[in-house]
N, C-alpha and C. Protein backbone atom coordinates (compact mmCIF):
# COMPACT_ATOMS: atom_id res chain seq x y z
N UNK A 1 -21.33 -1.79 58.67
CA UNK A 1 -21.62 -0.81 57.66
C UNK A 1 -20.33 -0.15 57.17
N UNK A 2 -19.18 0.16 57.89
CA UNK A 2 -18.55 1.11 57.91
C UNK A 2 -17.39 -0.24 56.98
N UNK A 3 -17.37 -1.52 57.27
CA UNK A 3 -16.58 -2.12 55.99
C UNK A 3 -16.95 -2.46 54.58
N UNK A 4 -18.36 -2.32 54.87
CA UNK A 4 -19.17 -2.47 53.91
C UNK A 4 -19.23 -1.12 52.85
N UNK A 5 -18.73 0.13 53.18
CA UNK A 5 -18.13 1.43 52.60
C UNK A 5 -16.58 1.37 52.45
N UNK A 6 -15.97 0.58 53.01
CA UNK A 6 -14.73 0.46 52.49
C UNK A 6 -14.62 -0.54 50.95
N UNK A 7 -15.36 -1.55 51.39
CA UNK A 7 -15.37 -2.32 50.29
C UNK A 7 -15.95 -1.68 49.14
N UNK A 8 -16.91 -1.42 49.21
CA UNK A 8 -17.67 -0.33 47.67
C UNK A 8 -15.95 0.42 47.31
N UNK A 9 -15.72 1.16 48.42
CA UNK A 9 -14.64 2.53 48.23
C UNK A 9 -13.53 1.68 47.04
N UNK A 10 -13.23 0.62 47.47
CA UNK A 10 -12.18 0.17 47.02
C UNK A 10 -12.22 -0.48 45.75
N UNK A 11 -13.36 -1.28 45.67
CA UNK A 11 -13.95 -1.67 44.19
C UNK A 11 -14.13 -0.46 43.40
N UNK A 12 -14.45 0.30 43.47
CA UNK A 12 -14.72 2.00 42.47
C UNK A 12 -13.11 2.24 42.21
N UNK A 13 -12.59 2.28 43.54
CA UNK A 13 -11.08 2.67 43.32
C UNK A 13 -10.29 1.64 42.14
N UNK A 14 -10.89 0.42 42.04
CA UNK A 14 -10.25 -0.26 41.38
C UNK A 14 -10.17 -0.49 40.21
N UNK A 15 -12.01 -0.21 40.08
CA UNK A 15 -12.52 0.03 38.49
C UNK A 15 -11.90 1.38 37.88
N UNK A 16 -11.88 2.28 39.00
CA UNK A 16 -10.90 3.78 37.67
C UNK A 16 -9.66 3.34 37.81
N UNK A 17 -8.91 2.57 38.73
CA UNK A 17 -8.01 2.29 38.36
C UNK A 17 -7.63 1.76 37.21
N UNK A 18 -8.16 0.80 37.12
CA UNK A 18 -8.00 -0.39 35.66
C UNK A 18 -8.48 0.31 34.20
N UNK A 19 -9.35 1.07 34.74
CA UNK A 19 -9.99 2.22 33.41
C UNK A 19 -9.27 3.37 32.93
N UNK A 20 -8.12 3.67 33.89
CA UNK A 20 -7.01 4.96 33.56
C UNK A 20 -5.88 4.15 33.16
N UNK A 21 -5.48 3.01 33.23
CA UNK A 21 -4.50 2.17 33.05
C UNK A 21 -4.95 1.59 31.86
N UNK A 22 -5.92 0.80 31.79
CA UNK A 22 -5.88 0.28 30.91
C UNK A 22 -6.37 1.51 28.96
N UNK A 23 -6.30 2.45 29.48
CA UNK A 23 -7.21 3.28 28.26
C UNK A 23 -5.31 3.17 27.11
N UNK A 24 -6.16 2.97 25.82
CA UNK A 24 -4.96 3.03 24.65
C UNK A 24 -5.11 5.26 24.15
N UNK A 25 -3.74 5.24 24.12
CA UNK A 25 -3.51 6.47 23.43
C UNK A 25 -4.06 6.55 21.78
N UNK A 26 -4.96 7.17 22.04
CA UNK A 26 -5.33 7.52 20.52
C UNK A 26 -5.24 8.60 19.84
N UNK A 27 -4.48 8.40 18.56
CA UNK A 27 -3.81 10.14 17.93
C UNK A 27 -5.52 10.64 17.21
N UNK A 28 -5.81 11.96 17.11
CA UNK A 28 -7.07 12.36 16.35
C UNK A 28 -6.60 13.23 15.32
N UNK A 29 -5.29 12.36 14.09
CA UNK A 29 -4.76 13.19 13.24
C UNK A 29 -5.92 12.86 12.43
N UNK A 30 -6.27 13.83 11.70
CA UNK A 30 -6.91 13.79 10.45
C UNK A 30 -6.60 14.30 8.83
N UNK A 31 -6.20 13.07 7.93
CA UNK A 31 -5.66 13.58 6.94
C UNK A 31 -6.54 13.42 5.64
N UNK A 32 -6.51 14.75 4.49
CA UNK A 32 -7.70 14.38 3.70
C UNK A 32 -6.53 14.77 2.10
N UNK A 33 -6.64 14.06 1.10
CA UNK A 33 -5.45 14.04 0.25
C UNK A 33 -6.84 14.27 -0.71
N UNK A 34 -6.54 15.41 -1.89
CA UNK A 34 -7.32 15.75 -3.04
C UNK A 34 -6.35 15.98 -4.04
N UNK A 35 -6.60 15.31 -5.44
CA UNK A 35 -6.13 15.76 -6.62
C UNK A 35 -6.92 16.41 -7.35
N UNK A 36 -6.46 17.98 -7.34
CA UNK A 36 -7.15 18.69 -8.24
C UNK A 36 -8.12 18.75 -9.48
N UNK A 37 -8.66 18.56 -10.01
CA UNK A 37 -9.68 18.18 -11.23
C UNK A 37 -8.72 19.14 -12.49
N UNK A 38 -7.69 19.93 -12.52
CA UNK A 38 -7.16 19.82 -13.36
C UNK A 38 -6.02 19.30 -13.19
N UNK A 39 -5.42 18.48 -12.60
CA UNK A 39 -4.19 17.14 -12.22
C UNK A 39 -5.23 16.04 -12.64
N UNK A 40 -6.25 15.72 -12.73
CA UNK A 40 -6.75 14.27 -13.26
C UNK A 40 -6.39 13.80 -13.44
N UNK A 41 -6.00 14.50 -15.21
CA UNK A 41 -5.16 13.67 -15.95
C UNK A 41 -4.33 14.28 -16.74
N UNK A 42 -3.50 13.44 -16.35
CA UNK A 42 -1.61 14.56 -16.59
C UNK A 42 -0.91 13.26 -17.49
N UNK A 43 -0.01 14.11 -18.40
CA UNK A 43 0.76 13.61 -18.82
C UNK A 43 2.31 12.88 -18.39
N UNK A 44 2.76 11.98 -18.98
CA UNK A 44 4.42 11.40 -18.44
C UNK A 44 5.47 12.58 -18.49
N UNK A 45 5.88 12.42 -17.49
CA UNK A 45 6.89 13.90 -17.08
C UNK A 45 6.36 14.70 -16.24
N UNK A 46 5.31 14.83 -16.72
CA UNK A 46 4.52 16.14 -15.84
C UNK A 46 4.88 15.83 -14.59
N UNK A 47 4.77 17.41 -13.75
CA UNK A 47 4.37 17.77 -11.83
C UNK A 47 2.84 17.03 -11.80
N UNK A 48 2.37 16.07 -10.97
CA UNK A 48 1.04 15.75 -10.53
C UNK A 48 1.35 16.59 -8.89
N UNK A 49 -0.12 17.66 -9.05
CA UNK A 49 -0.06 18.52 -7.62
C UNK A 49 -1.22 18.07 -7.18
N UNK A 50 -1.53 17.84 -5.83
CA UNK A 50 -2.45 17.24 -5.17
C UNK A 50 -2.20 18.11 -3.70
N UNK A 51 -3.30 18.38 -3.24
CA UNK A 51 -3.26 19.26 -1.80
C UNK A 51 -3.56 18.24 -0.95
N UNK A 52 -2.91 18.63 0.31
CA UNK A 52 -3.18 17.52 1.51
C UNK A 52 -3.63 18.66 2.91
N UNK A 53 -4.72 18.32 3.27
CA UNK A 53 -5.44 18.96 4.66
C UNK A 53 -4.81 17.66 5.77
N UNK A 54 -4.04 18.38 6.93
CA UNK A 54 -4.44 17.78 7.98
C UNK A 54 -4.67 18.41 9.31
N UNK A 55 -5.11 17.73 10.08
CA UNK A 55 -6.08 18.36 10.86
C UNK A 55 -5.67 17.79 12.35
N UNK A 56 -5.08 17.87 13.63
CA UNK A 56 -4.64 17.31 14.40
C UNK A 56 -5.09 18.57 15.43
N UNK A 57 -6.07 18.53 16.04
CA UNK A 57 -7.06 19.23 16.76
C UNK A 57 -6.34 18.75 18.29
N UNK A 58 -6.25 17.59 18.85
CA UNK A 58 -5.53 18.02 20.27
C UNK A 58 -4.02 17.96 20.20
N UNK A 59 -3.46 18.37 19.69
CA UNK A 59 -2.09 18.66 19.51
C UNK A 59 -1.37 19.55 20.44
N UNK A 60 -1.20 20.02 21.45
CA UNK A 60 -0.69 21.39 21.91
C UNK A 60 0.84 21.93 21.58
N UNK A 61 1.34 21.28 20.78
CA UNK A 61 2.91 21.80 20.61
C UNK A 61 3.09 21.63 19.12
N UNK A 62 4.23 21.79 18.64
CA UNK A 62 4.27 21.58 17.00
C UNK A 62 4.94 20.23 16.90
N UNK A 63 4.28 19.54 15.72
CA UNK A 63 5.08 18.70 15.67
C UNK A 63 6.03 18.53 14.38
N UNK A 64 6.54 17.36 13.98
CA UNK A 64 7.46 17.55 12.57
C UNK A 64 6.85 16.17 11.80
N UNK A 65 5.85 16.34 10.99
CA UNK A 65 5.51 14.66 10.01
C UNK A 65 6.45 14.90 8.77
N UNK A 66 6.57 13.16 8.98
CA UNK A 66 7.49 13.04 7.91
C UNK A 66 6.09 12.91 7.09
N UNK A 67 6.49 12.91 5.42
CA UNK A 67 5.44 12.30 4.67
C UNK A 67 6.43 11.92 3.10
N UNK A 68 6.03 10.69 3.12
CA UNK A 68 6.62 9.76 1.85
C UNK A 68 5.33 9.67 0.81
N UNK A 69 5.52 10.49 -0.57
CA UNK A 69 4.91 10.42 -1.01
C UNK A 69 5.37 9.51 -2.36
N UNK A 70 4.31 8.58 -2.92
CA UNK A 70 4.45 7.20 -3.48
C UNK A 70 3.28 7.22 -5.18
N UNK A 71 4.03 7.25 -5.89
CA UNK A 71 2.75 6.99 -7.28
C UNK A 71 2.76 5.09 -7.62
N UNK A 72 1.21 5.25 -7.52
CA UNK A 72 1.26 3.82 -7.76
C UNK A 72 0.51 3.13 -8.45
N UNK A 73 1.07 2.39 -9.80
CA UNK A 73 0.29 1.71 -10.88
C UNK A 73 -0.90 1.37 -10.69
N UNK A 74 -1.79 0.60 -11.38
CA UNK A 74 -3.15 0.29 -11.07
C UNK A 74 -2.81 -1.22 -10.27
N UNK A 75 -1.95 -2.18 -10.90
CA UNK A 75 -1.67 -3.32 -9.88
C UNK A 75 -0.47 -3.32 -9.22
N UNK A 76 -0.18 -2.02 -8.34
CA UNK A 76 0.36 -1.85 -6.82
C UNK A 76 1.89 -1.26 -7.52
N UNK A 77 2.37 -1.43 -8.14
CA UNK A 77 4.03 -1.12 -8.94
C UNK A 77 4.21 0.46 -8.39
N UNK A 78 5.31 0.70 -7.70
CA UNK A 78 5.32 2.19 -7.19
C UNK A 78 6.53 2.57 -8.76
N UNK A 79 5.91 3.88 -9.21
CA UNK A 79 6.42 4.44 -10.06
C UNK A 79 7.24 5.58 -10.06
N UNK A 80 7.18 6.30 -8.48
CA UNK A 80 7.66 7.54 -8.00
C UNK A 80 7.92 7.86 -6.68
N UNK A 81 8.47 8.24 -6.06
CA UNK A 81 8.63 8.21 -4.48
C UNK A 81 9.10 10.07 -4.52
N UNK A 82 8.89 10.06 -3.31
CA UNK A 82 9.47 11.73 -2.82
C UNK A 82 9.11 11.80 -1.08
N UNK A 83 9.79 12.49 -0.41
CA UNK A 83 9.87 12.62 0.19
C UNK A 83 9.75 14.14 0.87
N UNK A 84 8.98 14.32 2.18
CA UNK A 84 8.64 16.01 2.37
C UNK A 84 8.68 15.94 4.40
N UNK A 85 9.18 17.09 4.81
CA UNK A 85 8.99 16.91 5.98
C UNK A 85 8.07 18.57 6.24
N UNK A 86 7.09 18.32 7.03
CA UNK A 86 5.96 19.33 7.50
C UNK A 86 5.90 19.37 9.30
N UNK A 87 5.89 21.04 9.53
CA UNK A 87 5.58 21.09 10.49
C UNK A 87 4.05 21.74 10.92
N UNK A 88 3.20 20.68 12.20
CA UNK A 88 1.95 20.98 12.19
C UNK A 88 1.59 21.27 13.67
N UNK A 89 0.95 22.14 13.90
CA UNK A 89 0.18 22.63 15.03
C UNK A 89 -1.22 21.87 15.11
N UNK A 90 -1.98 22.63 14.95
CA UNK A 90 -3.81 21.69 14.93
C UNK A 90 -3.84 21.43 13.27
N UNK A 91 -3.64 22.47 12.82
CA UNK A 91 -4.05 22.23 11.40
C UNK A 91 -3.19 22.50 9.97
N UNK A 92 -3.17 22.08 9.10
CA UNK A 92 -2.13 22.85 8.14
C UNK A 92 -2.47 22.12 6.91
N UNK A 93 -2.45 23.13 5.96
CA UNK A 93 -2.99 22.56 4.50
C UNK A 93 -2.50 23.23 3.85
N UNK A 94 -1.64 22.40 2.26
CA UNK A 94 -0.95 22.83 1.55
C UNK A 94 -0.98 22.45 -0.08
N UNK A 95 -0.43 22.41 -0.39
CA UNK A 95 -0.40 21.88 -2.22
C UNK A 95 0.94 21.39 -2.40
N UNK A 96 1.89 20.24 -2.63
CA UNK A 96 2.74 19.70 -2.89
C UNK A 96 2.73 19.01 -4.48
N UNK A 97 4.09 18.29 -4.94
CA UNK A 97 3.95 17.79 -6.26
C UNK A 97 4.50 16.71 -6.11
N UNK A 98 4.63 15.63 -6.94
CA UNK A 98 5.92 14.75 -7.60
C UNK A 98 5.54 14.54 -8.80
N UNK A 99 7.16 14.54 -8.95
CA UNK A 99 7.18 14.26 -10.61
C UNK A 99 6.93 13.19 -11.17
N UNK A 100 6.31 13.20 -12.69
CA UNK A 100 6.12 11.72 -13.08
C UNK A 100 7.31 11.54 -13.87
N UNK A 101 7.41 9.92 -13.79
CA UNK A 101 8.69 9.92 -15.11
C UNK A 101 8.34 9.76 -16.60
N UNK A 102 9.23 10.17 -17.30
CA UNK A 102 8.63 10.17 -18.50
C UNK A 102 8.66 8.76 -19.31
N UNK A 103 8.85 7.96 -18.92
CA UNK A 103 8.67 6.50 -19.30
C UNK A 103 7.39 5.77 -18.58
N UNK A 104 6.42 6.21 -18.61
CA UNK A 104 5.28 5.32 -18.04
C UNK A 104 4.08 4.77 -19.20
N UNK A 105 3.30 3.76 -18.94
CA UNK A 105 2.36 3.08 -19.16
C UNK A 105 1.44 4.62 -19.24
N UNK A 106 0.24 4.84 -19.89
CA UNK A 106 -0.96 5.54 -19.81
C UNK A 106 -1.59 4.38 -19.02
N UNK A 107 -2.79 5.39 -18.29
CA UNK A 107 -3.66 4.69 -17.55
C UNK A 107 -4.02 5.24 -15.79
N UNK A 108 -4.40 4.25 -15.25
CA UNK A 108 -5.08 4.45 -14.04
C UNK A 108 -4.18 4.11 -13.03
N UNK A 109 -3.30 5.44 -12.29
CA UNK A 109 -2.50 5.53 -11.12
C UNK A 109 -3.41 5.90 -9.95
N UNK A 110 -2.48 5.99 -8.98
CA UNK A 110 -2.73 6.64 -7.71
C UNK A 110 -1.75 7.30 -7.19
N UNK A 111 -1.86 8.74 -5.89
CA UNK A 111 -0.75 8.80 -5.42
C UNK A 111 -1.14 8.42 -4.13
N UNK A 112 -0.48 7.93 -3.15
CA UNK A 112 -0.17 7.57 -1.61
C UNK A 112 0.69 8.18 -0.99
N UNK A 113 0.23 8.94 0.29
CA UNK A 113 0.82 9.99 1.35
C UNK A 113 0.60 8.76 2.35
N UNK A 114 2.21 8.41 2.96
CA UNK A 114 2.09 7.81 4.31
C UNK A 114 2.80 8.87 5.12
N UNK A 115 1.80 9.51 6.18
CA UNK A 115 2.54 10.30 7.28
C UNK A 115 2.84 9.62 8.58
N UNK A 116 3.64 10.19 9.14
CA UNK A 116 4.45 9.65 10.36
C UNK A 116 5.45 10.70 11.53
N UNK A 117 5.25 10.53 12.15
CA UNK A 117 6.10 11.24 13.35
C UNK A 117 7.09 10.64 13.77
N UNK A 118 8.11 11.68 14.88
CA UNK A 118 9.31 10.64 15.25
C UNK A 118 9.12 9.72 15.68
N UNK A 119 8.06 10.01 16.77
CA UNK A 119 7.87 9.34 18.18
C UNK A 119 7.60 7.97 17.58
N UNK A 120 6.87 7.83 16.74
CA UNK A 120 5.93 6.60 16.75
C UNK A 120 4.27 6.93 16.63
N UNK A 121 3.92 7.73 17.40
CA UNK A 121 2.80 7.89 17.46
C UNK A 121 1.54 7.97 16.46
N UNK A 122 2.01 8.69 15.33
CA UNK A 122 1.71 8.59 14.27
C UNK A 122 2.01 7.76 13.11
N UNK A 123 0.55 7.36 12.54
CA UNK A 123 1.29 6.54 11.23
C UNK A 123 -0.02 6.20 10.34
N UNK A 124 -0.07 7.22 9.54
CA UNK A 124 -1.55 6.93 8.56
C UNK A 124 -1.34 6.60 7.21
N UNK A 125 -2.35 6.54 6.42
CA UNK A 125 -1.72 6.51 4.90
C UNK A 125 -2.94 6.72 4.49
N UNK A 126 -3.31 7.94 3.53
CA UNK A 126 -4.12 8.14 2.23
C UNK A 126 -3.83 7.99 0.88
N UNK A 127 -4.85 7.91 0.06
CA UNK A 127 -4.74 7.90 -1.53
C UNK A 127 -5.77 8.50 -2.06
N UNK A 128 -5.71 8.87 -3.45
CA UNK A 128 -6.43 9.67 -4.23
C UNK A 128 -5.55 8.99 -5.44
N UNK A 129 -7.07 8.89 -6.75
CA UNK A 129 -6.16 7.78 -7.89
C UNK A 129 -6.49 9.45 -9.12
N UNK A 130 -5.76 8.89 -10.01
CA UNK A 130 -5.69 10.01 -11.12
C UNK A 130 -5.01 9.41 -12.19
N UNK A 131 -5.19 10.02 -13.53
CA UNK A 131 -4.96 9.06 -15.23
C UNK A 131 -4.11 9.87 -15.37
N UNK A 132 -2.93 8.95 -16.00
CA UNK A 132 -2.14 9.33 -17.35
C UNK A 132 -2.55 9.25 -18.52
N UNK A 133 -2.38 10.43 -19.27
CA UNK A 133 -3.28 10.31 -20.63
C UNK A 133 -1.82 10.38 -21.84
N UNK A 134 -2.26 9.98 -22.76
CA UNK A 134 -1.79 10.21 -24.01
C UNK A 134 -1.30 11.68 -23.87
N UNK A 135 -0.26 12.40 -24.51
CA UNK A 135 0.49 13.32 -25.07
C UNK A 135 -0.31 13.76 -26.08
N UNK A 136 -0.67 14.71 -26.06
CA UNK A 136 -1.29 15.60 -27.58
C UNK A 136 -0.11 15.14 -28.56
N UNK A 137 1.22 15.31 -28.31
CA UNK A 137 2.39 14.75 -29.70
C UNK A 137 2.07 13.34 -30.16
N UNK A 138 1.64 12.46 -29.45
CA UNK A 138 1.39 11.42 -29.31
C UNK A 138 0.21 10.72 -29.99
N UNK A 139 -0.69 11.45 -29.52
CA UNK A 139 -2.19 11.41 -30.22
C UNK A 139 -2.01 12.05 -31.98
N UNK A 140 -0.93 12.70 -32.02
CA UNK A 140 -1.09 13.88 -33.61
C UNK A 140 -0.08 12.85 -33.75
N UNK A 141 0.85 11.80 -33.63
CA UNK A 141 1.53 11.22 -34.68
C UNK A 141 1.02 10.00 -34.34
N UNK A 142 -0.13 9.45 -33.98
CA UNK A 142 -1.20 8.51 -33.96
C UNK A 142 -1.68 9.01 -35.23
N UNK A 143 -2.17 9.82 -35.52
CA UNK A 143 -3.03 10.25 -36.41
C UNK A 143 -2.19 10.68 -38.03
N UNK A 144 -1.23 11.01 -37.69
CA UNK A 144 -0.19 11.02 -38.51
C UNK A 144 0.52 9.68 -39.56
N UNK A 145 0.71 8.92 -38.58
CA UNK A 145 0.83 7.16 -39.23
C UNK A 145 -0.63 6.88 -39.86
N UNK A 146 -1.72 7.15 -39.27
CA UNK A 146 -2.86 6.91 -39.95
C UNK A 146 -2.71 7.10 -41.40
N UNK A 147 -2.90 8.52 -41.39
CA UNK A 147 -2.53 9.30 -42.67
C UNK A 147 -1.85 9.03 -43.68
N UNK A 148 -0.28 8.62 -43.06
CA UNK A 148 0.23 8.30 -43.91
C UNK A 148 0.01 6.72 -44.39
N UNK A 149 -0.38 5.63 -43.58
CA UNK A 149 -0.91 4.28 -44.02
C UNK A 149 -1.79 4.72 -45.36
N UNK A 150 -3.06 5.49 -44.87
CA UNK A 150 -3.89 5.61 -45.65
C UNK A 150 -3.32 6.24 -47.34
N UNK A 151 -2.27 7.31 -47.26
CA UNK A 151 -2.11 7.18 -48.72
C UNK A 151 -1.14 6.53 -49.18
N UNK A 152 -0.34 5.78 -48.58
CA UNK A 152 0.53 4.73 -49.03
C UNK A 152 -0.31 3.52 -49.77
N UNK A 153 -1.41 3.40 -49.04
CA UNK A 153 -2.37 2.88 -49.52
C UNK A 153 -3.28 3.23 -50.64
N UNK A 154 -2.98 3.98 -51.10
CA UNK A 154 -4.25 4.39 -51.94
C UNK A 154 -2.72 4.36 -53.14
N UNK A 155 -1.97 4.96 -53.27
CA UNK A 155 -0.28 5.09 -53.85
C UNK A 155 -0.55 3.56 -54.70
N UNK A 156 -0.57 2.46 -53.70
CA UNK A 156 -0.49 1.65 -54.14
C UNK A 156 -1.91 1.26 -55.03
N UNK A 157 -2.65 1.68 -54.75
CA UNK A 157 -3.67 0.84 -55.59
C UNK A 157 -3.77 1.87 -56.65
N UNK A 158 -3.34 2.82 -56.78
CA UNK A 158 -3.47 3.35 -58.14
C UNK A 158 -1.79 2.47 -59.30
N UNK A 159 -1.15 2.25 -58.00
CA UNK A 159 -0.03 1.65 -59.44
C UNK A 159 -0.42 0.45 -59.72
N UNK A 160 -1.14 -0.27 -59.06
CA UNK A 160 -1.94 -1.83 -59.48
C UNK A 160 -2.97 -1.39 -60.64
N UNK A 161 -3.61 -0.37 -60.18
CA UNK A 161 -4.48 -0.33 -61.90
C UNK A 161 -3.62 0.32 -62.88
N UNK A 162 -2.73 1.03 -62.34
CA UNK A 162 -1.93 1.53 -63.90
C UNK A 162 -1.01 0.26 -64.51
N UNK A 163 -0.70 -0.87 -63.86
CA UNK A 163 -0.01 -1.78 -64.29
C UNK A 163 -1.24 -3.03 -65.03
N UNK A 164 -2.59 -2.72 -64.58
CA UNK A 164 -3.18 -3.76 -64.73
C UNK A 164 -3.98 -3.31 -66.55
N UNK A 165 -3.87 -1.95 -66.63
CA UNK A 165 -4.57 -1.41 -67.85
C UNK A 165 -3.42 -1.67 -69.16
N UNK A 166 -2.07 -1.98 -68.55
CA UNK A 166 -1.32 -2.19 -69.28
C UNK A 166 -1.07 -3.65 -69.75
């Protein structure tokens, strides 16, 4: 009996062994990236501001995330980069920017936050997508060339009938 309790003893011992050894470190950062509903849609040049929540609940010390922030075309083309370093306890939420350049395509971007720590330990990446729109200057000398097509056009067809009555 009494090896027959050693043996159990030692199999249990072996299974938490292999179960404390073998367990993977898992980080419980939690990151949530929002672009404002008035950042939607921003113009070329403009600050695009977008707030980032994160949330790192067993943390007990501070740490330092890097975070590379990335604008990126609709088929993957990074258009902007910046760079930010944050220090976080359990939780910390803020509002950051990058700039757009003023040479872009209109249309359907994204921005991408990859955060990261020294250690290694960390390494996530979110996105949130948002439009470049047309320039109000842009749209009014859209409308402007219109205008003027249209009476260049009309210019002309009145000197075709004044030449044609003649």
């Amino acid at each position: 009996m009494r090896s027959q309790e050693i043996g159990v003893r030692s199999k249990v011992l072996f299974v938490l062994a292999l179960f404390l050894f073998s367990m993977i470190p898992v980080s419980a950062l939690s990151v949530t990236l929002n672009v404002p509903e008035k950042y939607q849609s921003v113009q070329p040049g403009d600050r695009l501001y977008f707030e980032l929540a994160v949330k790192y609940p067993e943390n007990p010390k501070r740490v330092d995330l890097r975070l590379n922030y990335e604008v990126l075309s609709f088929d993957g083309k990074s258009v902007a980069k910046s760079k930010a370093l944050k220090a976080v306890e359990t939780q910390a939420s803020f509002i950051d920017f990058i700039i757009l350049p003023e040479v872009v395509d209109f249309g359907l971007y994204s921005v991408e936050v990859k955060i990261s720590d020294y250690d290694g330990e960390i390494n996530q990446e979110v996105q949130s997508s948002f439009q470049i729109a047309k320039s109000e200057i842009a749209k009014m000398m859209t409308y402007i060339y219109l205008l003027a097509g249209g009476i260049v056009f009309l210019a002309m067809l009145v000197v075709m009938v004044l030449f044609r009555k003649k």
